[in-house]
N, C-alpha and C. Protein backbone atom coordinates (compact mmCIF):
# COMPACT_ATOMS: atom_id res chain seq x y z
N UNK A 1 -0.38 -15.60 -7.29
CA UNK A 1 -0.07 -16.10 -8.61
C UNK A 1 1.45 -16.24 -8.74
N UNK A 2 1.97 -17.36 -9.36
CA UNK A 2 3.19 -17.81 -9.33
C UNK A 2 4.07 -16.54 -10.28
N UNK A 3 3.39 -16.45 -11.61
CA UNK A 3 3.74 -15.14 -12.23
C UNK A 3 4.42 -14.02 -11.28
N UNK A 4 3.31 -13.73 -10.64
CA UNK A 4 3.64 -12.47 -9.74
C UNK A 4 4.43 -12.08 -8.94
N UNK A 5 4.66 -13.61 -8.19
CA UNK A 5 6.02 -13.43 -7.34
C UNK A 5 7.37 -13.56 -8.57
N UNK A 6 7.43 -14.07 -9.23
CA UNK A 6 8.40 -14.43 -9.88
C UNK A 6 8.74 -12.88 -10.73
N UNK A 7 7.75 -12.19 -11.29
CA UNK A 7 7.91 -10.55 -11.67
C UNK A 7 8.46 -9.68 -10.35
N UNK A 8 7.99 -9.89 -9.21
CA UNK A 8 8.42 -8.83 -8.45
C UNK A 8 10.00 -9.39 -8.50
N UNK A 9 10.18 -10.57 -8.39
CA UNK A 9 11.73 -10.57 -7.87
C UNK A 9 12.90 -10.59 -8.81
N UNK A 10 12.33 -10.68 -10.62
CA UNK A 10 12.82 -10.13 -11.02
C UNK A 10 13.25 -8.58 -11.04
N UNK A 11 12.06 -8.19 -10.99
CA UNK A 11 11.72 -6.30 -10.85
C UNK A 11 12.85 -6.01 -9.60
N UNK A 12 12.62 -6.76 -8.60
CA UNK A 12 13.81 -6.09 -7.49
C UNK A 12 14.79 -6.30 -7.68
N UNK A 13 15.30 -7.96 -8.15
CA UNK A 13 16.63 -7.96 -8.95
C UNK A 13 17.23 -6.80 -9.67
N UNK A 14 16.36 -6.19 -10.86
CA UNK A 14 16.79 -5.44 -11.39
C UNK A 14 17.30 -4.17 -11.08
N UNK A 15 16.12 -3.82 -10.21
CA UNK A 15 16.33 -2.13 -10.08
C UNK A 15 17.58 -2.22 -7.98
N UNK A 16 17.37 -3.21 -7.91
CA UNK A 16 18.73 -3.42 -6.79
C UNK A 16 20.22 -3.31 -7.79
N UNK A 17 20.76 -3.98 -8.64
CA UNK A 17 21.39 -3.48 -9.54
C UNK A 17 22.06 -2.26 -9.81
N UNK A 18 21.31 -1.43 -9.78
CA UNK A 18 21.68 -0.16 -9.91
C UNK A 18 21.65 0.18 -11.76
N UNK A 19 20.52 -0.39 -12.47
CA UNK A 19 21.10 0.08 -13.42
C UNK A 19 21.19 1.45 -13.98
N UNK A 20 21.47 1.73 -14.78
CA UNK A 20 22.24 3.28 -15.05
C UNK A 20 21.06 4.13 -16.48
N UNK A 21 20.10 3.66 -15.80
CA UNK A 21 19.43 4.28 -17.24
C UNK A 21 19.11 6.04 -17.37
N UNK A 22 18.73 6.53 -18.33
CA UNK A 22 18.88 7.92 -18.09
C UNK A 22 17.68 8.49 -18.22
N UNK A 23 17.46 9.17 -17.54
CA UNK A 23 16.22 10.01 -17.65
C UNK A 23 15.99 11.17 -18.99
N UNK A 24 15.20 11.57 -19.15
CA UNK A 24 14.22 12.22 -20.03
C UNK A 24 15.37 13.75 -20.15
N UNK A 25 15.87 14.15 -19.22
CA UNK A 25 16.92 14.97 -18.75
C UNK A 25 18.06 14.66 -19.98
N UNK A 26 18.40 14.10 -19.84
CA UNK A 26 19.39 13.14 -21.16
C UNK A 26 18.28 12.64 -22.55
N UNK A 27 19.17 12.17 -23.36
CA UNK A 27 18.76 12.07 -24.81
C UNK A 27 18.82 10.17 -25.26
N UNK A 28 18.95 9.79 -24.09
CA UNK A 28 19.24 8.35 -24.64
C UNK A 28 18.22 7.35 -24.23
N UNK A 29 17.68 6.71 -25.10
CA UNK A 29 16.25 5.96 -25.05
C UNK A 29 17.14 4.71 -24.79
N UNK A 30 17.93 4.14 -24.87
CA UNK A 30 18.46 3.19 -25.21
C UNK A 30 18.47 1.96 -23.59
N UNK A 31 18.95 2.78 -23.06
CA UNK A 31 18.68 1.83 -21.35
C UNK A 31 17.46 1.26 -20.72
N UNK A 32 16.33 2.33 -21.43
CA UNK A 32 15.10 1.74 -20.97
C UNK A 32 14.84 0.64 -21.57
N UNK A 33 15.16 0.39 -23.06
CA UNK A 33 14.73 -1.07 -24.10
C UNK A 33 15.65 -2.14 -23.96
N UNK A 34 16.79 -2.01 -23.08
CA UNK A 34 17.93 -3.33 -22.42
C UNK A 34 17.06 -3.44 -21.67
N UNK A 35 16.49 -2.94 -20.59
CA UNK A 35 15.64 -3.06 -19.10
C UNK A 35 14.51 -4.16 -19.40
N UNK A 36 13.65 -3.47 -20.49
CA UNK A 36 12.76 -3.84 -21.17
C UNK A 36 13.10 -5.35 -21.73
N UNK A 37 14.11 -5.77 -22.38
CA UNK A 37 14.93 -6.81 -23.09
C UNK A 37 14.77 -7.85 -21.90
N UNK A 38 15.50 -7.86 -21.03
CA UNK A 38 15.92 -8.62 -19.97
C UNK A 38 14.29 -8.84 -19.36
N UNK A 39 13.99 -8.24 -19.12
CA UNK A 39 12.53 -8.43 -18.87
C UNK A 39 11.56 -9.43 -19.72
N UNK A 40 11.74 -9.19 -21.19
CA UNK A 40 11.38 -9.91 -22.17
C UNK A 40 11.46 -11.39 -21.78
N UNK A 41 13.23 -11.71 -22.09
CA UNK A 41 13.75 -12.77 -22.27
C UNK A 41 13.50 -13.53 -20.80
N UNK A 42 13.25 -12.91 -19.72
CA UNK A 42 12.53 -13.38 -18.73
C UNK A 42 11.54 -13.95 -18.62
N UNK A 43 10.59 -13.24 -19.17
CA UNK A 43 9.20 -13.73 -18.92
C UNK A 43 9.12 -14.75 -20.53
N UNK A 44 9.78 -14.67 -21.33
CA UNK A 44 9.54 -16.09 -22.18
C UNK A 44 10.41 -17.20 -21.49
N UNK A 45 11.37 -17.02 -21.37
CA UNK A 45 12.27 -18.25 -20.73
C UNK A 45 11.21 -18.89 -19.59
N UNK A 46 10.19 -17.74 -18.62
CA UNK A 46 9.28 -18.57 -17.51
C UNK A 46 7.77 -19.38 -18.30
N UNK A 47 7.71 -18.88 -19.91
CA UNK A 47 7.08 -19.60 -20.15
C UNK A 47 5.37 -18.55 -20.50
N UNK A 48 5.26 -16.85 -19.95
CA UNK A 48 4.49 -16.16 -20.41
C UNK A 48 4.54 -15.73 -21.43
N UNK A 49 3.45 -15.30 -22.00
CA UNK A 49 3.26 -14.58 -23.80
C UNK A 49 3.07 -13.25 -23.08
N UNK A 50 3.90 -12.42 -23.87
CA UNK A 50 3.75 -10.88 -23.86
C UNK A 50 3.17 -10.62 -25.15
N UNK A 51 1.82 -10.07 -24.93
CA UNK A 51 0.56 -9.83 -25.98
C UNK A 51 0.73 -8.34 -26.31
N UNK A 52 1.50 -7.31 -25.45
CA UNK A 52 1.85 -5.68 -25.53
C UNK A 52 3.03 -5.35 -24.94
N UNK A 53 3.54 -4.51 -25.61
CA UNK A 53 4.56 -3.78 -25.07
C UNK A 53 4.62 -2.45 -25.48
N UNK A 54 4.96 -1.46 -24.78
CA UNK A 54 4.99 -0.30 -25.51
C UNK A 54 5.54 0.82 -24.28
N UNK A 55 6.60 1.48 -24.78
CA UNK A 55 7.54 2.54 -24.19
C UNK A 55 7.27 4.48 -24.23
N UNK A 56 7.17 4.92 -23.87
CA UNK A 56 7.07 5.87 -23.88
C UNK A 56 7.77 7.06 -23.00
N UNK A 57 7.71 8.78 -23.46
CA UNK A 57 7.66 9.75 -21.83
C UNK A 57 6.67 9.91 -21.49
N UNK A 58 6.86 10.18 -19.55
CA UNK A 58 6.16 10.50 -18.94
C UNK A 58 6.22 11.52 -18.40
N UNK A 59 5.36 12.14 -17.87
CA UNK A 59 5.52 14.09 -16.85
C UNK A 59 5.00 13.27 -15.46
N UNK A 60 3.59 12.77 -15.97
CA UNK A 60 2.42 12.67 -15.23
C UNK A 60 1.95 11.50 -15.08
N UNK A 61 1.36 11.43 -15.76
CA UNK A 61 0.69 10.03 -16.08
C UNK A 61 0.32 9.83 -17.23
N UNK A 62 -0.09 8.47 -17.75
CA UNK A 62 -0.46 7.98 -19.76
C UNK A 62 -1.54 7.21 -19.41
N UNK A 63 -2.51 6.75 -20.51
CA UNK A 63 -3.38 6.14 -20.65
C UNK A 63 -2.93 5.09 -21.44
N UNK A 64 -3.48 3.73 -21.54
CA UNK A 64 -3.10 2.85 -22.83
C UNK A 64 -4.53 2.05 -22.62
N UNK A 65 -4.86 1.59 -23.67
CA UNK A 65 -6.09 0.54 -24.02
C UNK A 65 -5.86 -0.71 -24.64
N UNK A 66 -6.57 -1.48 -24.27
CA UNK A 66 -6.16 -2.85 -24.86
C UNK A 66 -7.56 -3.94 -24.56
N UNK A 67 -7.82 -4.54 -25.95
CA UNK A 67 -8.60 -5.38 -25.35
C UNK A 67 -8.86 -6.66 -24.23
N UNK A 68 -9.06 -7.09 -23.26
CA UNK A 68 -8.22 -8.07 -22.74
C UNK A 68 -9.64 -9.23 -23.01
N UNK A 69 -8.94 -10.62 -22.30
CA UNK A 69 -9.96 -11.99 -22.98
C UNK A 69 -10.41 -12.39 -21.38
N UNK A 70 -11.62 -12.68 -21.28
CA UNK A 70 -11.52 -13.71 -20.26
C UNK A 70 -10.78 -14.42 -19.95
N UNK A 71 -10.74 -15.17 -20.86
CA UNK A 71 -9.86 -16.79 -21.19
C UNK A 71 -8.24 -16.24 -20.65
N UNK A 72 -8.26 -15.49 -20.30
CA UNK A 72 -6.68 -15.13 -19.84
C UNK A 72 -6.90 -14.41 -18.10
N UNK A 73 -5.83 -14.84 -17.39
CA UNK A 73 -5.54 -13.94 -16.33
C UNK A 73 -4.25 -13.06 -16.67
N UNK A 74 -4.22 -11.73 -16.95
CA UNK A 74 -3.09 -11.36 -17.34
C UNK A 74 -2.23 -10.37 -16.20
N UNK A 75 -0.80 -10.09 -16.33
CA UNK A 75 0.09 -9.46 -15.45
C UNK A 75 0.00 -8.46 -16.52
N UNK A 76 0.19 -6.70 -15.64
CA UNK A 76 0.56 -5.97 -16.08
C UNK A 76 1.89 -5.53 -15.61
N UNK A 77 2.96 -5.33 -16.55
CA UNK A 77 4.31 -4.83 -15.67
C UNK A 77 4.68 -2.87 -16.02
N UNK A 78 4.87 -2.06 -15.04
CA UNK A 78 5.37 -1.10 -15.61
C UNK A 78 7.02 -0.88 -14.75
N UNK A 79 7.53 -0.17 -15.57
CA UNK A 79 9.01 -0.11 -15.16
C UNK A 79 9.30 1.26 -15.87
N UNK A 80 9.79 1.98 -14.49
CA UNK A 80 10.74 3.20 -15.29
C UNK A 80 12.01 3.97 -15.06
N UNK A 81 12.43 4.49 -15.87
CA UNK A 81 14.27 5.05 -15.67
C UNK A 81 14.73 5.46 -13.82
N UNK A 82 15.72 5.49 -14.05
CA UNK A 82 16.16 6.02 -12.39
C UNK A 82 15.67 7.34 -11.96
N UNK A 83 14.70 8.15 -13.05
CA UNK A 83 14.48 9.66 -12.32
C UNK A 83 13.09 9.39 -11.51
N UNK A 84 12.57 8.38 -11.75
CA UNK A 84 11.25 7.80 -10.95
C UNK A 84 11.94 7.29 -9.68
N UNK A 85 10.75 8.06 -8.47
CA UNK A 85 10.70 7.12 -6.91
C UNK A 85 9.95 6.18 -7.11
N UNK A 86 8.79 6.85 -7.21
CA UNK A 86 6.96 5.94 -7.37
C UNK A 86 6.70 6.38 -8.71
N UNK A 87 6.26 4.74 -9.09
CA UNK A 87 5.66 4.62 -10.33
C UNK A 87 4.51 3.57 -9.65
N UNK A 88 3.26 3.93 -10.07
CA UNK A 88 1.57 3.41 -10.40
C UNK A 88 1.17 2.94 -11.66
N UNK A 89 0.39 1.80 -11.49
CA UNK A 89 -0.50 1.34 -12.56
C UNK A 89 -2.21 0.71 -12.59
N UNK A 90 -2.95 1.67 -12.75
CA UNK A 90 -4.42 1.28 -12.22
C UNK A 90 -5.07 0.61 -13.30
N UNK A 91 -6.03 -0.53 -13.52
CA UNK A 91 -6.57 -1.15 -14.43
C UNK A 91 -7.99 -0.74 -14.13
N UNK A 92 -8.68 -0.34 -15.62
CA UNK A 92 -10.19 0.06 -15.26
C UNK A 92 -10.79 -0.54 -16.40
N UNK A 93 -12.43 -0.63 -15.96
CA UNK A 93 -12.96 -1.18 -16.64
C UNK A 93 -14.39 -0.42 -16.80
N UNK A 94 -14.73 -0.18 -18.24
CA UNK A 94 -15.90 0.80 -18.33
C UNK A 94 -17.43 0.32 -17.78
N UNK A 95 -17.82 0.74 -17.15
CA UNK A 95 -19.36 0.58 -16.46
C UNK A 95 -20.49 1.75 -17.41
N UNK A 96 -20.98 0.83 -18.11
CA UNK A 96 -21.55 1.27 -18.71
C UNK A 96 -23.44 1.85 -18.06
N UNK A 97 -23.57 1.39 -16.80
CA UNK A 97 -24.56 2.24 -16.21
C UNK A 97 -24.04 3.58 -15.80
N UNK A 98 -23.10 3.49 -15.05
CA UNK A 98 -22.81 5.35 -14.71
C UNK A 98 -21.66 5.65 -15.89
N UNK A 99 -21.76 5.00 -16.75
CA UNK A 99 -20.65 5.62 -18.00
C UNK A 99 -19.58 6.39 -17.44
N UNK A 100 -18.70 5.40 -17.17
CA UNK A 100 -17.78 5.99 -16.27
C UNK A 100 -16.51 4.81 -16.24
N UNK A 101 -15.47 5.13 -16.22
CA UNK A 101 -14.43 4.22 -15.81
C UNK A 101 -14.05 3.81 -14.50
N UNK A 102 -14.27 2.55 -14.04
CA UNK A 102 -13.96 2.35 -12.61
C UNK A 102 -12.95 1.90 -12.40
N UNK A 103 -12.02 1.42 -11.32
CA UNK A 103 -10.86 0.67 -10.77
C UNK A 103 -11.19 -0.13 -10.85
N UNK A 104 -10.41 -1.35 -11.17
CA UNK A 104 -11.10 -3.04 -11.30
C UNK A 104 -9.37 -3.54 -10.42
N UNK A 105 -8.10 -3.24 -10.75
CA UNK A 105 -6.69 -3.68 -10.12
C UNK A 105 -5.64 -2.61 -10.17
N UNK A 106 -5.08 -2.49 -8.76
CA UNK A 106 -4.19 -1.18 -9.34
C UNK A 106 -3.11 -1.42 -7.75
N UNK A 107 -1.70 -1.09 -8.46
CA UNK A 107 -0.38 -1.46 -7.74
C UNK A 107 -0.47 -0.05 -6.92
N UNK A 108 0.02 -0.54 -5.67
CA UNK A 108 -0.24 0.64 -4.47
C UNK A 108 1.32 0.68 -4.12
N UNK A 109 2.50 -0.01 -4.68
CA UNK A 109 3.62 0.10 -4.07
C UNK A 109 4.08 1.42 -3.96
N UNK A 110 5.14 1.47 -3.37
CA UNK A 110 6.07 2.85 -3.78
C UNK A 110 7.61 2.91 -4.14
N UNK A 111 7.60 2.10 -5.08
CA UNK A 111 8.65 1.51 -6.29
C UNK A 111 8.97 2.26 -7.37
N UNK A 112 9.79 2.28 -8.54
CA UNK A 112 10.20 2.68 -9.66
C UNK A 112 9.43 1.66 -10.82
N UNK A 113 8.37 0.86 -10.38
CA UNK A 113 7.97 -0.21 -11.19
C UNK A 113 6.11 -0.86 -10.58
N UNK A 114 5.79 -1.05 -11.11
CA UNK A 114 4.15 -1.90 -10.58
C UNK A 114 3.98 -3.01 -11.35
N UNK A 115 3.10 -3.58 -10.59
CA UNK A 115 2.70 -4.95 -11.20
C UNK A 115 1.20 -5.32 -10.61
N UNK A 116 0.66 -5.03 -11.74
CA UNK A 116 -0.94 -6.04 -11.51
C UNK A 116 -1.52 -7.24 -11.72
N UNK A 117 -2.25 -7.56 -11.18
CA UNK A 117 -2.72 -9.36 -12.03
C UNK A 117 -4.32 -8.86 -12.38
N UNK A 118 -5.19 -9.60 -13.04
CA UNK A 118 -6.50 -9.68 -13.17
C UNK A 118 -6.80 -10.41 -13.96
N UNK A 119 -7.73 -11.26 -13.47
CA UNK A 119 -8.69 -11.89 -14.68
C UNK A 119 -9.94 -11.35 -14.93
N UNK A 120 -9.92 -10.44 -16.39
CA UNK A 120 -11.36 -9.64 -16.45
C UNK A 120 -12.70 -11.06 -16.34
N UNK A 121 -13.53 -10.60 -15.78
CA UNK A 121 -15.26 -11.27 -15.98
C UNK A 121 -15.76 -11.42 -17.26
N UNK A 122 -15.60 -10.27 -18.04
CA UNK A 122 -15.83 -10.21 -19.37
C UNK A 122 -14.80 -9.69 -20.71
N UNK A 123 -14.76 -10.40 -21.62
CA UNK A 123 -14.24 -9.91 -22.86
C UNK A 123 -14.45 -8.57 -22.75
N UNK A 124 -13.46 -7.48 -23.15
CA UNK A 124 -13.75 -6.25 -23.25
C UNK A 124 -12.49 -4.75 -23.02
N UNK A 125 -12.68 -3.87 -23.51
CA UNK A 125 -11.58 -2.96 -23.60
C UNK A 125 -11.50 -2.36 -22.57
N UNK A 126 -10.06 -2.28 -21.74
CA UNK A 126 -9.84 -2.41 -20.65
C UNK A 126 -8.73 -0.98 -20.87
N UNK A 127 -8.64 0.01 -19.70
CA UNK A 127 -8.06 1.25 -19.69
C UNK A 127 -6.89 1.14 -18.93
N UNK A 128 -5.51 1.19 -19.33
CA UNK A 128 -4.09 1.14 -18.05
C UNK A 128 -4.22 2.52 -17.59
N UNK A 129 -3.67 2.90 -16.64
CA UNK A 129 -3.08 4.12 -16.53
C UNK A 129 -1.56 4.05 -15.30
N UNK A 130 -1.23 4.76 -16.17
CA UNK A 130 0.57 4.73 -15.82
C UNK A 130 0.48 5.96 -15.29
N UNK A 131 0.78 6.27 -13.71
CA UNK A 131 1.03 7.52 -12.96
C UNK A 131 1.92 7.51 -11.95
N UNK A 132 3.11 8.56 -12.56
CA UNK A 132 4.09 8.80 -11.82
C UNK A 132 3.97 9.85 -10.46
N UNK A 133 4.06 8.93 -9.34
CA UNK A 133 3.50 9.69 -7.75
C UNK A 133 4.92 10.77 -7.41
N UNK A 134 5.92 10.15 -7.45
CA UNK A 134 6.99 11.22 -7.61
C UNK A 134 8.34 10.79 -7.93
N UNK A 135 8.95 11.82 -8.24
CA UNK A 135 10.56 11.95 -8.79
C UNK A 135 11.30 12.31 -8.19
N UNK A 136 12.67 11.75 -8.42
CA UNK A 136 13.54 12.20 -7.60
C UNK A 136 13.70 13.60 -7.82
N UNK A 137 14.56 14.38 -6.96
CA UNK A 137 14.85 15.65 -6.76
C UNK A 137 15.60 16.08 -8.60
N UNK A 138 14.86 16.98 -8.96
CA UNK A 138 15.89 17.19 -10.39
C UNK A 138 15.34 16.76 -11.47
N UNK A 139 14.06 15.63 -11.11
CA UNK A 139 13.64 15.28 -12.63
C UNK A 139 12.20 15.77 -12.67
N UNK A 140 11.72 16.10 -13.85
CA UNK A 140 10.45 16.28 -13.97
C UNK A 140 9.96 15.05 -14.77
N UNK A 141 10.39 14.36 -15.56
CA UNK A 141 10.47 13.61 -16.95
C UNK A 141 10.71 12.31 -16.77
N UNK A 142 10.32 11.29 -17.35
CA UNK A 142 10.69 9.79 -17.40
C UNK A 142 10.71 9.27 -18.58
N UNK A 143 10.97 7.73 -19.02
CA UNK A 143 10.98 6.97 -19.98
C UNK A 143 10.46 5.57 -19.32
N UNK A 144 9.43 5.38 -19.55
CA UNK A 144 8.85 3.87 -18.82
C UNK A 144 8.28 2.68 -20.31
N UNK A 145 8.03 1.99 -19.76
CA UNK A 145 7.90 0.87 -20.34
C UNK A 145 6.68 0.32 -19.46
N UNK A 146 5.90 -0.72 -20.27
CA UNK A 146 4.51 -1.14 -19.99
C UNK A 146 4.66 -2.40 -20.70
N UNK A 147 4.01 -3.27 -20.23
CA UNK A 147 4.13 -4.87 -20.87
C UNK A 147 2.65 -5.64 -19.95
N UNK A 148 1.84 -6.16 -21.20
CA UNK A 148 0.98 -7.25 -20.32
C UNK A 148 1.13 -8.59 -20.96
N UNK A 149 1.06 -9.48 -20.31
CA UNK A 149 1.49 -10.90 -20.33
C UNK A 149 0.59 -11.97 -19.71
N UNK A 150 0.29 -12.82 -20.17
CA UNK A 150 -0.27 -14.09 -19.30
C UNK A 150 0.58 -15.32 -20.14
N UNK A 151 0.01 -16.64 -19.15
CA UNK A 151 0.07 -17.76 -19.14
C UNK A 151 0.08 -17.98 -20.50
């Protein structure tokens, strides 16, 4: 998907950079929502709708829900501060015979950031999960950001 390449190489653009954002360790939210910004003004200038966004801390890992449409193939982006090595993002979808949440798309990199694509089969409420695999030496804590987008 054209999206996709065009997110990763922003995403590497960025975090090649070096930007200076601060971890959870520090008190300043403020670097993660420039990160976030530039990201924004990115993906409208290429012409995607960002339908969610939403920032938060992390230890571990977060959950987020969202309904998603057929009628859409959407990108999920996560991105987080410099105290992240590996950052994960798994997309699930509820199976309602073994009532259970399964994997349907999920970023295997080992980045400070993930990116998924999917086009769900069906209309229906769809589970993120944001899990931080590890931190640099010194942090326990993050500030990440989450964004899904399509065409």
């Amino acid at each position: 998907m054209k999206q996709k390449i065009l997110l990763f190489g922003i995403l590497s653009l960025l975090f090649m950079t070096n930007i200076n954002a601060q971890c959870i360790n520090g008190t300043k939210s403020l670097p993660i929502y420039k990160l976030g910004a530039t990201l924004v003004e990115s993906f409208d200038n290429d012409g995607a709708e960002i339908v969610r966004i939403e920032y938060d801390l992390i230890f571990s890992s977060k959950e987020s829900f969202r309904n998603l449409s057929s009628d859409w193939e959407y990108v999920i982006v996560g991105f987080a501060d410099n105290g992240v090595k590996d950052l994960d993002v798994k997309l699930y979808e509820y199976d309602e015979l073994l009532e259970q949440w399964k994997v349907v798309a999920e970023d295997k990199s080992t980045e400070s950031y993930a990116i998924i694509s999917y086009r769900p089969p069906v209309t229906a409420l769809y589970k993120v999960e944001i899990i931080v695999y590890s931190f640099y030496e010194g942090y326990d804590a993050a500030r990440y950001g989450l964004m899904y987008l399509h065409d």
